[in-house]
C-alpha atoms as a PDB file:
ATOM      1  CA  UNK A   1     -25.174  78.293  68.216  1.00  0.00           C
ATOM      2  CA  UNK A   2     -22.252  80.097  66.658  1.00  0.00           C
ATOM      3  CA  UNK A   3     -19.142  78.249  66.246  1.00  0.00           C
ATOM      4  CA  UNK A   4     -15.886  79.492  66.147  1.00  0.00           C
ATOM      5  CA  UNK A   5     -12.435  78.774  64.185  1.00  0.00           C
ATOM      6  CA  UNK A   6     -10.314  76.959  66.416  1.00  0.00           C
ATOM      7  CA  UNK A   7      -7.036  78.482  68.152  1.00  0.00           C
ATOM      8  CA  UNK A   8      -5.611  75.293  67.913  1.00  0.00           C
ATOM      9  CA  UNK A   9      -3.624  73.781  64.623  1.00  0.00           C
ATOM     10  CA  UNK A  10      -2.499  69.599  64.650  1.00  0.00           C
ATOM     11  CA  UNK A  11       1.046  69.019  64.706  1.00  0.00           C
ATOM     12  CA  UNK A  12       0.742  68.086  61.392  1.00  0.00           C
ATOM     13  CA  UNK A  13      -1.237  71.096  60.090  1.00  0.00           C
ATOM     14  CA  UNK A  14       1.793  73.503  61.165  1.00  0.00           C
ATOM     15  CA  UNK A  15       4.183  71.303  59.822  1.00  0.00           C
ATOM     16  CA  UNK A  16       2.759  71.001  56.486  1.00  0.00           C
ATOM     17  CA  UNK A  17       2.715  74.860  56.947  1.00  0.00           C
ATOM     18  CA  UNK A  18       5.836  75.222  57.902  1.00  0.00           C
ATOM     19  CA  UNK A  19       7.519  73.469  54.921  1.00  0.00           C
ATOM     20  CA  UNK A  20       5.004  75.524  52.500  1.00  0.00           C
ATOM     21  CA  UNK A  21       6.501  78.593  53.857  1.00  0.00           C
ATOM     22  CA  UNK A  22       9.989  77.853  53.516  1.00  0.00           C
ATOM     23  CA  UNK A  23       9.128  76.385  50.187  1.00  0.00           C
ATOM     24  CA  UNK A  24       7.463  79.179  48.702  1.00  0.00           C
ATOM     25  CA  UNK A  25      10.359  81.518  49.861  1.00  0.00           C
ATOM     26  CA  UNK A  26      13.065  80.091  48.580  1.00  0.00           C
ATOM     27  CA  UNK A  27      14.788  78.531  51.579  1.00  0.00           C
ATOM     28  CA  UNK A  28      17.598  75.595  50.920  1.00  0.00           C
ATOM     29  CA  UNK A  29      18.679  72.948  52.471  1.00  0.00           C
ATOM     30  CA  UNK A  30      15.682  71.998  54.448  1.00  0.00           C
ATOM     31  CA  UNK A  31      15.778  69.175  57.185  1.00  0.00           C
ATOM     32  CA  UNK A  32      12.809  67.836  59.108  1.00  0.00           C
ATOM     33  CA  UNK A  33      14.105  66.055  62.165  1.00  0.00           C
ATOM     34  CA  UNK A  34      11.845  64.082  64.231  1.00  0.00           C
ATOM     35  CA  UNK A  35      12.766  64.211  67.510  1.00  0.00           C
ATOM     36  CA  UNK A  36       9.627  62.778  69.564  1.00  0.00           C
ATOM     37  CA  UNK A  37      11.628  58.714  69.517  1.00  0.00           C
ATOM     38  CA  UNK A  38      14.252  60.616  71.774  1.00  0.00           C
ATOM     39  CA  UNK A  39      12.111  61.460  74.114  1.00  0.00           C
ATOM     40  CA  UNK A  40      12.905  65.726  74.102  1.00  0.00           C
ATOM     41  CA  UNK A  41      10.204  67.194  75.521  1.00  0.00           C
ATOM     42  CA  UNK A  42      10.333  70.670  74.508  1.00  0.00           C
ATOM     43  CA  UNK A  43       9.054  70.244  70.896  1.00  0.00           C
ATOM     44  CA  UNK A  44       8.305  67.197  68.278  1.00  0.00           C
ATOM     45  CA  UNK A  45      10.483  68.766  65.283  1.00  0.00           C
ATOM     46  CA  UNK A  46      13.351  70.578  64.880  1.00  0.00           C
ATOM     47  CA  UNK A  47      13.034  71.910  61.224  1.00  0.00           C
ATOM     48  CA  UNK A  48      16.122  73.092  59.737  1.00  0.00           C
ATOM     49  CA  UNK A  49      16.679  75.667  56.202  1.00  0.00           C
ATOM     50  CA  UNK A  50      18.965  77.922  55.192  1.00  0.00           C
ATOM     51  CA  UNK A  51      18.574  81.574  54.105  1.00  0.00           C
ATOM     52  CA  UNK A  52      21.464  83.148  51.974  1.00  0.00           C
ATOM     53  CA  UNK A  53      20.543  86.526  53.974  1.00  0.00           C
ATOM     54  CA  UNK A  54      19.465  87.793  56.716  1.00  0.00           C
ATOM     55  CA  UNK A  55      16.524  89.848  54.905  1.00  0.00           C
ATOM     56  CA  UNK A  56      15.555  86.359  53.508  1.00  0.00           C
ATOM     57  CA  UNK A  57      15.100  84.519  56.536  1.00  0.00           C
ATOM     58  CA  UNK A  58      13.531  87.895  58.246  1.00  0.00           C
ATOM     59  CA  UNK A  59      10.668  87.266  55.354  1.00  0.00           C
ATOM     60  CA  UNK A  60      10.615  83.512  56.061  1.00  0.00           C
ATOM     61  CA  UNK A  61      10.267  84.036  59.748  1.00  0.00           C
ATOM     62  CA  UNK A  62       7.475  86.837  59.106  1.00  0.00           C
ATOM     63  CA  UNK A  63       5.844  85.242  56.797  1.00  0.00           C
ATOM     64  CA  UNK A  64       5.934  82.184  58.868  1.00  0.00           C
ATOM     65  CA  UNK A  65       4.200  83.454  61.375  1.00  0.00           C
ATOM     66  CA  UNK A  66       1.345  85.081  59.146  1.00  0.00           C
ATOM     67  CA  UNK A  67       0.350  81.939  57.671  1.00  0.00           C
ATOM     68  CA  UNK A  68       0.252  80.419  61.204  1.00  0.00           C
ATOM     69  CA  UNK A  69      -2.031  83.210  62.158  1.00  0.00           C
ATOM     70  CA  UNK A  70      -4.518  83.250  59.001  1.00  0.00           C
ATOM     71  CA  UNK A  71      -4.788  79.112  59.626  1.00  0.00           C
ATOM     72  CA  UNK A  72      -6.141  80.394  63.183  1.00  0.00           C
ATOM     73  CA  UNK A  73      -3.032  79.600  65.612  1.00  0.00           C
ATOM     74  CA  UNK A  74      -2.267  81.168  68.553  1.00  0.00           C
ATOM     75  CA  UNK A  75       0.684  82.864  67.374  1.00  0.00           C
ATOM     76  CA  UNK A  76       0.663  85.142  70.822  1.00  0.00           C
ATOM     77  CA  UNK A  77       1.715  82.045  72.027  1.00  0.00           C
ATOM     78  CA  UNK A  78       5.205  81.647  69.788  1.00  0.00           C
ATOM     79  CA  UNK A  79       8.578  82.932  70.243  1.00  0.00           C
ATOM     80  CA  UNK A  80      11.047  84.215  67.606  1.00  0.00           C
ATOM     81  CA  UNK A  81      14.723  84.574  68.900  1.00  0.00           C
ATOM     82  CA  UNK A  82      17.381  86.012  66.413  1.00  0.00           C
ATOM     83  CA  UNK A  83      14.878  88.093  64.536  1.00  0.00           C
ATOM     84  CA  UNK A  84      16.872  91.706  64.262  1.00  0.00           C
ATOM     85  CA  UNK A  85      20.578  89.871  63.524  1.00  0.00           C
ATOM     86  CA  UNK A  86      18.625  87.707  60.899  1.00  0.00           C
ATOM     87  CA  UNK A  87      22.276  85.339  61.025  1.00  0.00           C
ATOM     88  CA  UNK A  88      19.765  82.563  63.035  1.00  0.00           C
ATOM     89  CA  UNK A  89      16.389  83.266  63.769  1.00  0.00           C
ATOM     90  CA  UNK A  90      14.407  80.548  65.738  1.00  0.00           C
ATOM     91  CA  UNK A  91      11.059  80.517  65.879  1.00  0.00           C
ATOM     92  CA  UNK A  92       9.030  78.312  68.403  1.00  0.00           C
ATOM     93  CA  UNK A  93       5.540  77.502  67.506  1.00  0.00           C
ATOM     94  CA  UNK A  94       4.994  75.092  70.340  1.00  0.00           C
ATOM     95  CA  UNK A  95       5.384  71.448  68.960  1.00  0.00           C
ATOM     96  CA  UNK A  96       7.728  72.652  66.546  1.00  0.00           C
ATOM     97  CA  UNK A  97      10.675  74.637  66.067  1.00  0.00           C
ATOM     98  CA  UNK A  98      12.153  76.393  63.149  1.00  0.00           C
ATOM     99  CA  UNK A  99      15.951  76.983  62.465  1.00  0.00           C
ATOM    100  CA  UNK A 100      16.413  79.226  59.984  1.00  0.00           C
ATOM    101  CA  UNK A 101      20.469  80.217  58.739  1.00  0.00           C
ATOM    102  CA  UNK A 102      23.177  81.519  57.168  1.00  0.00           C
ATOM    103  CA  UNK A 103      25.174  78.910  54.993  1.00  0.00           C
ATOM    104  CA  UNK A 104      28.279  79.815  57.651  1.00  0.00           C
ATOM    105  CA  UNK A 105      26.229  79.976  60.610  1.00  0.00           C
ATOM    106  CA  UNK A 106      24.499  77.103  59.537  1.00  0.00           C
ATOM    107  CA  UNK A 107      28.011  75.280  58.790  1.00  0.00           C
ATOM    108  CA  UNK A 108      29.968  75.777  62.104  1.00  0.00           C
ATOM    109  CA  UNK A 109      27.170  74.734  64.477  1.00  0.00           C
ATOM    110  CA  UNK A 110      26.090  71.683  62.794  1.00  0.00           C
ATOM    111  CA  UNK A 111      22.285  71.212  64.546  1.00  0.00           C
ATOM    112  CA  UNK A 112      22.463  68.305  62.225  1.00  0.00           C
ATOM    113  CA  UNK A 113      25.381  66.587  63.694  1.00  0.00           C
ATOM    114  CA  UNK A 114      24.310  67.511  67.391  1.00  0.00           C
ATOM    115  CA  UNK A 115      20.794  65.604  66.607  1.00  0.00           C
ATOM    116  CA  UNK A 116      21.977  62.881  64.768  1.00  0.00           C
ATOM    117  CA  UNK A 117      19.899  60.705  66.429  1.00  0.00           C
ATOM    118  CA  UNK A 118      17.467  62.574  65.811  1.00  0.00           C
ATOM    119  CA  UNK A 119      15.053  60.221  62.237  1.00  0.00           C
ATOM    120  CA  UNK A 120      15.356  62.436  59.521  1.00  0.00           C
ATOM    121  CA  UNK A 121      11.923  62.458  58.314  1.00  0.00           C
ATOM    122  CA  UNK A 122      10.532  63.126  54.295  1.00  0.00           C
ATOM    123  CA  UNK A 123       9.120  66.853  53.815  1.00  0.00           C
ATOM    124  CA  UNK A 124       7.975  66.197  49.951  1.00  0.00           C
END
């Protein structure tokens, strides 16, 4: 029987995958909000960074999206809004979605302030 790599990554897994790709590219200011005690039921997280320029958070979104792919999700399945701009991109990988910004964008919409209820969760 030949088994094959599933399409499928936990929650967790894209999370942790998530953070390691904003890590490794130098993003600041990240914020995981947990949003699943609020009952939203688009997504699980919100995960917040900031980019200081729109070629920055064009790699973070890319690259984003690669490591999703090589770890065998369904990235066919993801949306990325804001991509060509590069001021906010927002990339939906299902349970999760990823706010990536300018310091100014960043500043005068305050995603923080509008979830505030939202648990603020560890991402070490």
């Amino acid at each position: 029987m030949i088994q094959t790599q599933s399409l499928s990554l936990s929650t967790e897994q894209k999370l942790r995958t998530v953070l390691s790709v904003l890590s490794d590219k130098k993003a600041e200011d990240i914020l995981v909000l947990d949003l699943r005690e609020l009952g939203y039921l688009l997504c699980d997280y919100f995960v917040l960074a900031t980019g200081e320029s729109d070629r920055q958070n064009q790699a973070i979104a890319d690259e984003l999206l690669r490591r999703l792919k090589d770890a065998g999700a369904p990235t066919y399945l993801y949306h990325t809004e804001g991509y060509e701009p590069g001021r906010w991109i927002l990339v939906d990988v299902g349970d999760i979605i990823v706010h990536v910004l300018l310091p100014d964008v960043r500043a005068y919409y305050r995603l923080e302030e509008l979830w505030g209820d939202a648990k603020a969760i560890s991402h070490v």
